[in-house]
C-alpha atoms as a PDB file:
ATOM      1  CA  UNK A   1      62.608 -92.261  84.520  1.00  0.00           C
ATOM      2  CA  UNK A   2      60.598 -89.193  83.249  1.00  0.00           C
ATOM      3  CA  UNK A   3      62.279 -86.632  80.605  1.00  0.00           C
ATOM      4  CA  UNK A   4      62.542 -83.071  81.617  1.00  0.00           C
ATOM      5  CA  UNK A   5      63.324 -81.467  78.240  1.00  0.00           C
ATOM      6  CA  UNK A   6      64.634 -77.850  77.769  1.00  0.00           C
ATOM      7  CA  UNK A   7      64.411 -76.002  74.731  1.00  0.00           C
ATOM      8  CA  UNK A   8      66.257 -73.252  73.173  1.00  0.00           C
ATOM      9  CA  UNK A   9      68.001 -70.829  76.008  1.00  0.00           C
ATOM     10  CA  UNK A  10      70.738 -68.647  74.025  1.00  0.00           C
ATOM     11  CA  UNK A  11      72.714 -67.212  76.645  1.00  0.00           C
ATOM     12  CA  UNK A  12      69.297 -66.090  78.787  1.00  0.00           C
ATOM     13  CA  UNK A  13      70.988 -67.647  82.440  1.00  0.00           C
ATOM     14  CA  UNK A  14      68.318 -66.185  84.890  1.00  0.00           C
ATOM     15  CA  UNK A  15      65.262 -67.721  82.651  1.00  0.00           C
ATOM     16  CA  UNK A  16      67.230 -70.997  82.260  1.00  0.00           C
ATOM     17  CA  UNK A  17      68.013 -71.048  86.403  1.00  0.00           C
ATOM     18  CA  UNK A  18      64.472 -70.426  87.031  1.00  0.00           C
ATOM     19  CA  UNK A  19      63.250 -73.531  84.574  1.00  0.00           C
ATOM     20  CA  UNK A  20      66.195 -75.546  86.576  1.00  0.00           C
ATOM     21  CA  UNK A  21      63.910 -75.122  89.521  1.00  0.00           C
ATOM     22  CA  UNK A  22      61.541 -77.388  88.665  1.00  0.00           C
ATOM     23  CA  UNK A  23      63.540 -80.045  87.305  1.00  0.00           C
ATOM     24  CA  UNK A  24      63.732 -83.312  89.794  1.00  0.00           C
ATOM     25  CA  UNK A  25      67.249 -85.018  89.328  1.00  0.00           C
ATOM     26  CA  UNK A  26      66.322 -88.003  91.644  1.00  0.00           C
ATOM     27  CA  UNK A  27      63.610 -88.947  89.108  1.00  0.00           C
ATOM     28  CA  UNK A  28      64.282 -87.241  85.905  1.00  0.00           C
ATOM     29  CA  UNK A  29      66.347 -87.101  82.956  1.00  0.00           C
ATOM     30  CA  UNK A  30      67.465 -83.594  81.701  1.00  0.00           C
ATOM     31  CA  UNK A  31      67.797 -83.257  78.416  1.00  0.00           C
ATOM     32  CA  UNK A  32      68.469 -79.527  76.476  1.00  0.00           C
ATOM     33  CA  UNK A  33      67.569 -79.237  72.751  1.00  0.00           C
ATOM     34  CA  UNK A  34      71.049 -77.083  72.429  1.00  0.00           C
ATOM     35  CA  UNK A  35      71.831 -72.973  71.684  1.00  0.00           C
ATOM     36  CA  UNK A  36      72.713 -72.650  74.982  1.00  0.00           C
ATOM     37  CA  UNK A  37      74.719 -69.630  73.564  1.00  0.00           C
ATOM     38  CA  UNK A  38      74.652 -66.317  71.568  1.00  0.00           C
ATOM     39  CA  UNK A  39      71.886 -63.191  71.666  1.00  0.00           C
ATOM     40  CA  UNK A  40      71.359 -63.489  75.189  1.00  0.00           C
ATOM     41  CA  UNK A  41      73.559 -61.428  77.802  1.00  0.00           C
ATOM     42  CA  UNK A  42      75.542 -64.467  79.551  1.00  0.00           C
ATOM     43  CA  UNK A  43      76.779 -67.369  76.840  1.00  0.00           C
ATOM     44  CA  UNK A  44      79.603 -67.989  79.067  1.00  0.00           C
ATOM     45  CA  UNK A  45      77.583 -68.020  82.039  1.00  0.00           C
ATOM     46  CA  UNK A  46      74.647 -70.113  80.976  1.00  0.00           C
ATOM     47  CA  UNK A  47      77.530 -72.855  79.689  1.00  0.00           C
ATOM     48  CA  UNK A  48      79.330 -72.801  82.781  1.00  0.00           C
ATOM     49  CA  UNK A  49      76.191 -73.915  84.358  1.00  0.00           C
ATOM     50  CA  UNK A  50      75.359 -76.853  81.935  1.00  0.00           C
ATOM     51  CA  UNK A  51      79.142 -77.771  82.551  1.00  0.00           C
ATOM     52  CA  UNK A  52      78.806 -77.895  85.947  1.00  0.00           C
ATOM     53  CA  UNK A  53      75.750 -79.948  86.133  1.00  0.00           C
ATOM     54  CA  UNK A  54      76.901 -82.600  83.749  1.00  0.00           C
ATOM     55  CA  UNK A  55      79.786 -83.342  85.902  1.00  0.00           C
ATOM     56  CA  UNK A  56      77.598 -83.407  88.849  1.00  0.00           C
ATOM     57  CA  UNK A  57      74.905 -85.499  87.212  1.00  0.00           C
ATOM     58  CA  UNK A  58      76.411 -87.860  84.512  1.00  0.00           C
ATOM     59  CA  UNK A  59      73.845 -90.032  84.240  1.00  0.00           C
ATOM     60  CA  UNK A  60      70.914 -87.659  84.897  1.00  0.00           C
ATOM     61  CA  UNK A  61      71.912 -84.625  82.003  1.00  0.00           C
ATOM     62  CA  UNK A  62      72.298 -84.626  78.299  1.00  0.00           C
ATOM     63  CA  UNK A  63      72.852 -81.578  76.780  1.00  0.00           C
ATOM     64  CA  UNK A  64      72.919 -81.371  73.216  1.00  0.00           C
ATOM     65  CA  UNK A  65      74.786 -79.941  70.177  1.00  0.00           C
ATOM     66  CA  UNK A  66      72.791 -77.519  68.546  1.00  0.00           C
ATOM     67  CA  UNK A  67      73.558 -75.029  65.257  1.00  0.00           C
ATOM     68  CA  UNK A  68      75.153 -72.207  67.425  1.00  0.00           C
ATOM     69  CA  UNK A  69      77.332 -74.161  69.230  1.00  0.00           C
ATOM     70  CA  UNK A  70      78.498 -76.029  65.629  1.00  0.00           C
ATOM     71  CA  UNK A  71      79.111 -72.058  64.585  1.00  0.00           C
ATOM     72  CA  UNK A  72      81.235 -71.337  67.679  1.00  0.00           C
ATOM     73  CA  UNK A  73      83.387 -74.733  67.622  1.00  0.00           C
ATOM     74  CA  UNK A  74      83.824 -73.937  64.122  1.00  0.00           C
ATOM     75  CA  UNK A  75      84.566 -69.805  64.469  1.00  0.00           C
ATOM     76  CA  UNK A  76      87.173 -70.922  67.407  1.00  0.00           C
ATOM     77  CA  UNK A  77      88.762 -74.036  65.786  1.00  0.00           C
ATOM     78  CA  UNK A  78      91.577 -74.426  63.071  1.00  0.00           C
ATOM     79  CA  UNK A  79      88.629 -73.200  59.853  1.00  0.00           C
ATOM     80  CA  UNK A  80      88.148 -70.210  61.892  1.00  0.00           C
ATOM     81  CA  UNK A  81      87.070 -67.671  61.994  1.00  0.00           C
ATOM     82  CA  UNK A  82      83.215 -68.147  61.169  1.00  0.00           C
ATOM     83  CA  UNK A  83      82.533 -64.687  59.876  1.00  0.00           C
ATOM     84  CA  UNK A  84      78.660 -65.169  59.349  1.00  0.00           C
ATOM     85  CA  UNK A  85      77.836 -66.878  62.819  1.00  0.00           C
ATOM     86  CA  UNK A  86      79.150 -63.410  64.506  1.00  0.00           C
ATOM     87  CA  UNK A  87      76.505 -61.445  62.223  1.00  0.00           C
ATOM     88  CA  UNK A  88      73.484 -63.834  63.814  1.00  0.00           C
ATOM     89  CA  UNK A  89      74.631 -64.121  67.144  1.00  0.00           C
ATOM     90  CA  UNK A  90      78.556 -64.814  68.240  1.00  0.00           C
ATOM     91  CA  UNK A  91      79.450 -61.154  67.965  1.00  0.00           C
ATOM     92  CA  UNK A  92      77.773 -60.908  71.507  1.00  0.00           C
ATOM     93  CA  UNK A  93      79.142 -64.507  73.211  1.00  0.00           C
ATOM     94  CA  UNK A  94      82.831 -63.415  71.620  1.00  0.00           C
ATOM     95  CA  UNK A  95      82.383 -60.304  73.140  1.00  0.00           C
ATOM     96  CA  UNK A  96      81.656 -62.432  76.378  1.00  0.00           C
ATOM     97  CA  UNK A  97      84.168 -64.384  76.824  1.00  0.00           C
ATOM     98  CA  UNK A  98      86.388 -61.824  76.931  1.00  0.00           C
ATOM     99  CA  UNK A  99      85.252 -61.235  80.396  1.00  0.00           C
ATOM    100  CA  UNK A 100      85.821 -65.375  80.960  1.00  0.00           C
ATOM    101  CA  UNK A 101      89.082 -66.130  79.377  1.00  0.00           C
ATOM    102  CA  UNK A 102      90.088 -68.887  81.451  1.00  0.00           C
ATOM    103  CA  UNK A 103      86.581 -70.708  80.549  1.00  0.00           C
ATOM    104  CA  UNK A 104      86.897 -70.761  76.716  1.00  0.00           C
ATOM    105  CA  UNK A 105      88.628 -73.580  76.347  1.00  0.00           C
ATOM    106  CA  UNK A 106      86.888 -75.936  79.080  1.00  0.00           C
ATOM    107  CA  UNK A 107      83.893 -75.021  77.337  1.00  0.00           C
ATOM    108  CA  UNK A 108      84.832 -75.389  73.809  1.00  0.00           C
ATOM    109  CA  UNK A 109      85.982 -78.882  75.203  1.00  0.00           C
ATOM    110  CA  UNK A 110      82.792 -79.761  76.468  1.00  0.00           C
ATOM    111  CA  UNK A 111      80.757 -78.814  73.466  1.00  0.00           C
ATOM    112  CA  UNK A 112      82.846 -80.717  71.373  1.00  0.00           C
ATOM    113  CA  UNK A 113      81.780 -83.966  73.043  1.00  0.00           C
ATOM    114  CA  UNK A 114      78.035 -82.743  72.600  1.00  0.00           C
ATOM    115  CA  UNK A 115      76.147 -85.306  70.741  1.00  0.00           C
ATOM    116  CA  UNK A 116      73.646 -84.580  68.201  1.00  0.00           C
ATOM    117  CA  UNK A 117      70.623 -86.803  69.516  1.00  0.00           C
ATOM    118  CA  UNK A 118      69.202 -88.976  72.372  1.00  0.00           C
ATOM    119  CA  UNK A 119      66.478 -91.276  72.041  1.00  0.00           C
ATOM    120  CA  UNK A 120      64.822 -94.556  73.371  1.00  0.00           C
ATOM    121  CA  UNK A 121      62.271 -96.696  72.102  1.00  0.00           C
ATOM    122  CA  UNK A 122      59.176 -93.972  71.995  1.00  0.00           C
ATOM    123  CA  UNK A 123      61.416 -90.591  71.804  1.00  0.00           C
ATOM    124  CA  UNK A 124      63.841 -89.061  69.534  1.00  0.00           C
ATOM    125  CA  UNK A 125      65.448 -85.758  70.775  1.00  0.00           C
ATOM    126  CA  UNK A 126      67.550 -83.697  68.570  1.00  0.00           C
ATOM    127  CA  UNK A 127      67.978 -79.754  67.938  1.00  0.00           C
ATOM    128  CA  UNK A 128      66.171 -79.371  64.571  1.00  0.00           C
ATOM    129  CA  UNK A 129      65.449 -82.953  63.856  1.00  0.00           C
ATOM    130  CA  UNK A 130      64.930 -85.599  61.318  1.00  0.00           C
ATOM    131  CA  UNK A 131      63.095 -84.882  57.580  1.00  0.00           C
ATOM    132  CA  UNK A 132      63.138 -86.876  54.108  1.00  0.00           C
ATOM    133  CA  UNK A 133      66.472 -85.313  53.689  1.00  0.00           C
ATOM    134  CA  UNK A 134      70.021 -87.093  52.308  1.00  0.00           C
ATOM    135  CA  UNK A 135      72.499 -87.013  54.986  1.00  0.00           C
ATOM    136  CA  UNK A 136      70.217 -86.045  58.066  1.00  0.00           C
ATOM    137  CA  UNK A 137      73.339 -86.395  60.353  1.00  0.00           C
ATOM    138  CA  UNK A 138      75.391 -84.043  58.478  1.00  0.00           C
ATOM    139  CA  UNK A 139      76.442 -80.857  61.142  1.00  0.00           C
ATOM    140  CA  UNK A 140      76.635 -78.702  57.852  1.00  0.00           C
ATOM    141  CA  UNK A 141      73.984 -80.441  55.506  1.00  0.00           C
ATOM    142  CA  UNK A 142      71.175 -77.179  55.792  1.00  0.00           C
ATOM    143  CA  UNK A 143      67.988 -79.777  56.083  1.00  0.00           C
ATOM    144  CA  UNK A 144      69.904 -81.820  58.608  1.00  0.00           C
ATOM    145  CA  UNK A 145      69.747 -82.648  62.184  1.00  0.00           C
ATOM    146  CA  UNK A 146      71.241 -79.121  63.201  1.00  0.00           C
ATOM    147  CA  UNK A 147      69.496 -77.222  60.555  1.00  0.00           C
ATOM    148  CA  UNK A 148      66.445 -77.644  59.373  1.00  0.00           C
ATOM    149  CA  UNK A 149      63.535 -76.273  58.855  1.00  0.00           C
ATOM    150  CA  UNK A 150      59.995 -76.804  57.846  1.00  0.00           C
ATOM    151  CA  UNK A 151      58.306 -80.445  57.914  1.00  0.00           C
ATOM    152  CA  UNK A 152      59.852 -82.994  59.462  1.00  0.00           C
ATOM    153  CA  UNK A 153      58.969 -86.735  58.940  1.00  0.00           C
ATOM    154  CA  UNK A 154      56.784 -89.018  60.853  1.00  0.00           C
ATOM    155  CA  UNK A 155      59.840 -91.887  62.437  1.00  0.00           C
ATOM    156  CA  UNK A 156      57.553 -93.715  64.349  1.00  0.00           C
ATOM    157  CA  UNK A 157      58.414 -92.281  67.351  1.00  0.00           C
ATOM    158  CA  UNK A 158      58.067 -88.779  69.196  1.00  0.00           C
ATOM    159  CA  UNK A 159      60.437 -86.001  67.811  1.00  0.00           C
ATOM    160  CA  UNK A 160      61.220 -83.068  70.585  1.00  0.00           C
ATOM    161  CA  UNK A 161      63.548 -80.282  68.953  1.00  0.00           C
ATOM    162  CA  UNK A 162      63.854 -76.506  69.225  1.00  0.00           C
ATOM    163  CA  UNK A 163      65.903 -74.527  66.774  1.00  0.00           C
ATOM    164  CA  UNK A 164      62.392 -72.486  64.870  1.00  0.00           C
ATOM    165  CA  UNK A 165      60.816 -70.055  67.230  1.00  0.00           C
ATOM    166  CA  UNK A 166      57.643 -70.551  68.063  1.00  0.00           C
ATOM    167  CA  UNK A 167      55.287 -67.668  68.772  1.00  0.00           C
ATOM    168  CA  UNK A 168      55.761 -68.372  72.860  1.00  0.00           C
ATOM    169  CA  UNK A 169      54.185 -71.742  73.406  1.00  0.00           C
ATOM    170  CA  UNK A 170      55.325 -75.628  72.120  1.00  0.00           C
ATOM    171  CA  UNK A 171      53.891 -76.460  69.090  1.00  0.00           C
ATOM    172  CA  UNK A 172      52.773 -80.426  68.647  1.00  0.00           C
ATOM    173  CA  UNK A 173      52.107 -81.518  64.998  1.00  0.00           C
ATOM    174  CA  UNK A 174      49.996 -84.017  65.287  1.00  0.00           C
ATOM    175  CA  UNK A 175      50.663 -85.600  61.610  1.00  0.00           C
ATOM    176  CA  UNK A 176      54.439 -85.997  61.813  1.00  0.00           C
ATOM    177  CA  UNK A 177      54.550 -86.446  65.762  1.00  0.00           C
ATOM    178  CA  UNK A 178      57.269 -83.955  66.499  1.00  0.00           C
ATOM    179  CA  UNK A 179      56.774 -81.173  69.644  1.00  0.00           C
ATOM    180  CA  UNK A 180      58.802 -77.601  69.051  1.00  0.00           C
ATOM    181  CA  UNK A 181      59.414 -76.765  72.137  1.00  0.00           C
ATOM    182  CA  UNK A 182      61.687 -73.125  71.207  1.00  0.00           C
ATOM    183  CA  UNK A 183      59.303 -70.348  72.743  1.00  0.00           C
ATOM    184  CA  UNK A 184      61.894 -67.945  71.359  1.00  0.00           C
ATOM    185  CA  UNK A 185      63.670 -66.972  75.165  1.00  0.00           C
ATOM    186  CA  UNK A 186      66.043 -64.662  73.437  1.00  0.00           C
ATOM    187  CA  UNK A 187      63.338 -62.912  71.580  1.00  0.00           C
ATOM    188  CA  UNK A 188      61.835 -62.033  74.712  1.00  0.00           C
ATOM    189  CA  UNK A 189      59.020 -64.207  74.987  1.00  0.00           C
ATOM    190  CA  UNK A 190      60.210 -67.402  77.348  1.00  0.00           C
ATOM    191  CA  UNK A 191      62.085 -70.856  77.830  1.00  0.00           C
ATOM    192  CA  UNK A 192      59.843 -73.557  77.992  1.00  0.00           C
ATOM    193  CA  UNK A 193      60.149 -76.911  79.428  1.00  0.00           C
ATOM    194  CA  UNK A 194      58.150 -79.995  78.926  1.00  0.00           C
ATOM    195  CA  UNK A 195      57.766 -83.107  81.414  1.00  0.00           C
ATOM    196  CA  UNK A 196      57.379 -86.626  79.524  1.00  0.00           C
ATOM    197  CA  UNK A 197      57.299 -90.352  80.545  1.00  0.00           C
ATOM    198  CA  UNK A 198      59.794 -92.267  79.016  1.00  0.00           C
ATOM    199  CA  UNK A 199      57.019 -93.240  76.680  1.00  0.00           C
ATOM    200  CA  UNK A 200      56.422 -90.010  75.574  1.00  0.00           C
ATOM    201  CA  UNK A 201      53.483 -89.020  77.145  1.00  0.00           C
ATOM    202  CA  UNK A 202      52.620 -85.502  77.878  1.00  0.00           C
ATOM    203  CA  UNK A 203      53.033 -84.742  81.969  1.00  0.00           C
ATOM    204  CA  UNK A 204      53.601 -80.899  82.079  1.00  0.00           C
ATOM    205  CA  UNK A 205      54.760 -77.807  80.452  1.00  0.00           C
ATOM    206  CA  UNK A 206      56.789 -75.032  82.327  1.00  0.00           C
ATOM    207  CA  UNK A 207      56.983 -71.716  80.903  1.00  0.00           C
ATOM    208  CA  UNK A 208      59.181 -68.862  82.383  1.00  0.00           C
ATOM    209  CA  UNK A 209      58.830 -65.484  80.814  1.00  0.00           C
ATOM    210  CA  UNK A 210      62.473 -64.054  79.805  1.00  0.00           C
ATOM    211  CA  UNK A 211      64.120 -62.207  82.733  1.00  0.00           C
ATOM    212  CA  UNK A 212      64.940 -58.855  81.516  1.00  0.00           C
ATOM    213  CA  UNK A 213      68.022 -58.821  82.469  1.00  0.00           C
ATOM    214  CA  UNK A 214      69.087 -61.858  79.736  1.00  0.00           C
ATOM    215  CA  UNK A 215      68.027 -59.823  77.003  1.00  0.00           C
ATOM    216  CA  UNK A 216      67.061 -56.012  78.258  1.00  0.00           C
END
């Protein structure tokens, strides 16, 4: 089965429909990088959707925990509040969800049971991935999984993450073998999408410029 890998969508639901469109469930895996939520217009809205289609599709859909959804577990849960996630981002999904009470906890459920990786034998998927770091698994360790940035380290298999904007296309590093596929939605530029074979080979890239109304 072929991977149809999301990146970064933070709350921009009309882009993130749009890319939906061209994802093939009889014959493809999706799989989102995580920051589904916060600087976009519709948080709520763009979770409800990745909700929905994990329950519909199980086995086709992984989404993934990324560092704004560890903010909002954490801003919501008993070491709450989570002052500095609401200065670079939450502010806007907190103000949100007071428009969709009834789906805060459903979806606070959900992203609790978000893992932090997928992979097979040629590709690693994660949200900021894997460097010569202690503790790479660590939610709160600042070079790990959730967190990092800069270089990341070769692992002897293709790396797909989102997390640092790129300046509106994927980015492959050819040294480390890791693909950035954030094209910075939220900053207005658009949510990309890439098509691999379960090998990791390169089949497509969709781009879909930020609808204005996610953002404007």
């Amino acid at each position: 089965m072929n991977l149809f890998i999301v990146g970064d969508v933070h709350g921009c639901f009309y882009t993130f429909l749009e890319v939906l469109q061209h994802w093939k469930p009889a014959e493809e895996l999706l799989l989102q990088v995580g920051d589904l939520v916060d600087r976009g217009h519709f948080a709520p809205e763009t979770l409800q959707v990745a909700l929905e289609l994990s329950a519909k599709h199980p086995e086709q859909t992984v989404f993934l925990k990324g560092n704004h959804e560890a903010a909002l577990l954490q801003h919501y849960g008993p070491e709450g509040p989570h002052p500095s996630w609401l200065s670079w981002g939450g502010r806007s999904t907190e103000q949100q969800y007071r428009k969709h009470v009834d789906w805060l906890v459903p979806h606070l459920e959900w992203l609790a049971e978000r893992p932090l990786f997928w992979e097979n034998e040629h590709v690693l998927v994660s949200h900021a991935g894997l460097a010569d770091t202690p503790d790479p698994m660590n939610e709160n360790n600042p070079d790990g999984i959730l967190w990092r940035r800069g270089p990341l380290r070769n692992i002897g298999k293709l790396q797909v993450i989102g997390h640092t904007p790129t300046t509106g296309a994927p980015e492959f590093f050819t040294t480390t073998n890791v693909m950035n596929i954030d094209t910075g939605a939220c900053y207005g530029r658009g949510l990309s999408a890439v098509r691999l074979s379960a090998t990791g080979q390169h089949l497509d890239t969709i781009f879909v410029p930020t609808h204005h109304a996610d953002i404007g």
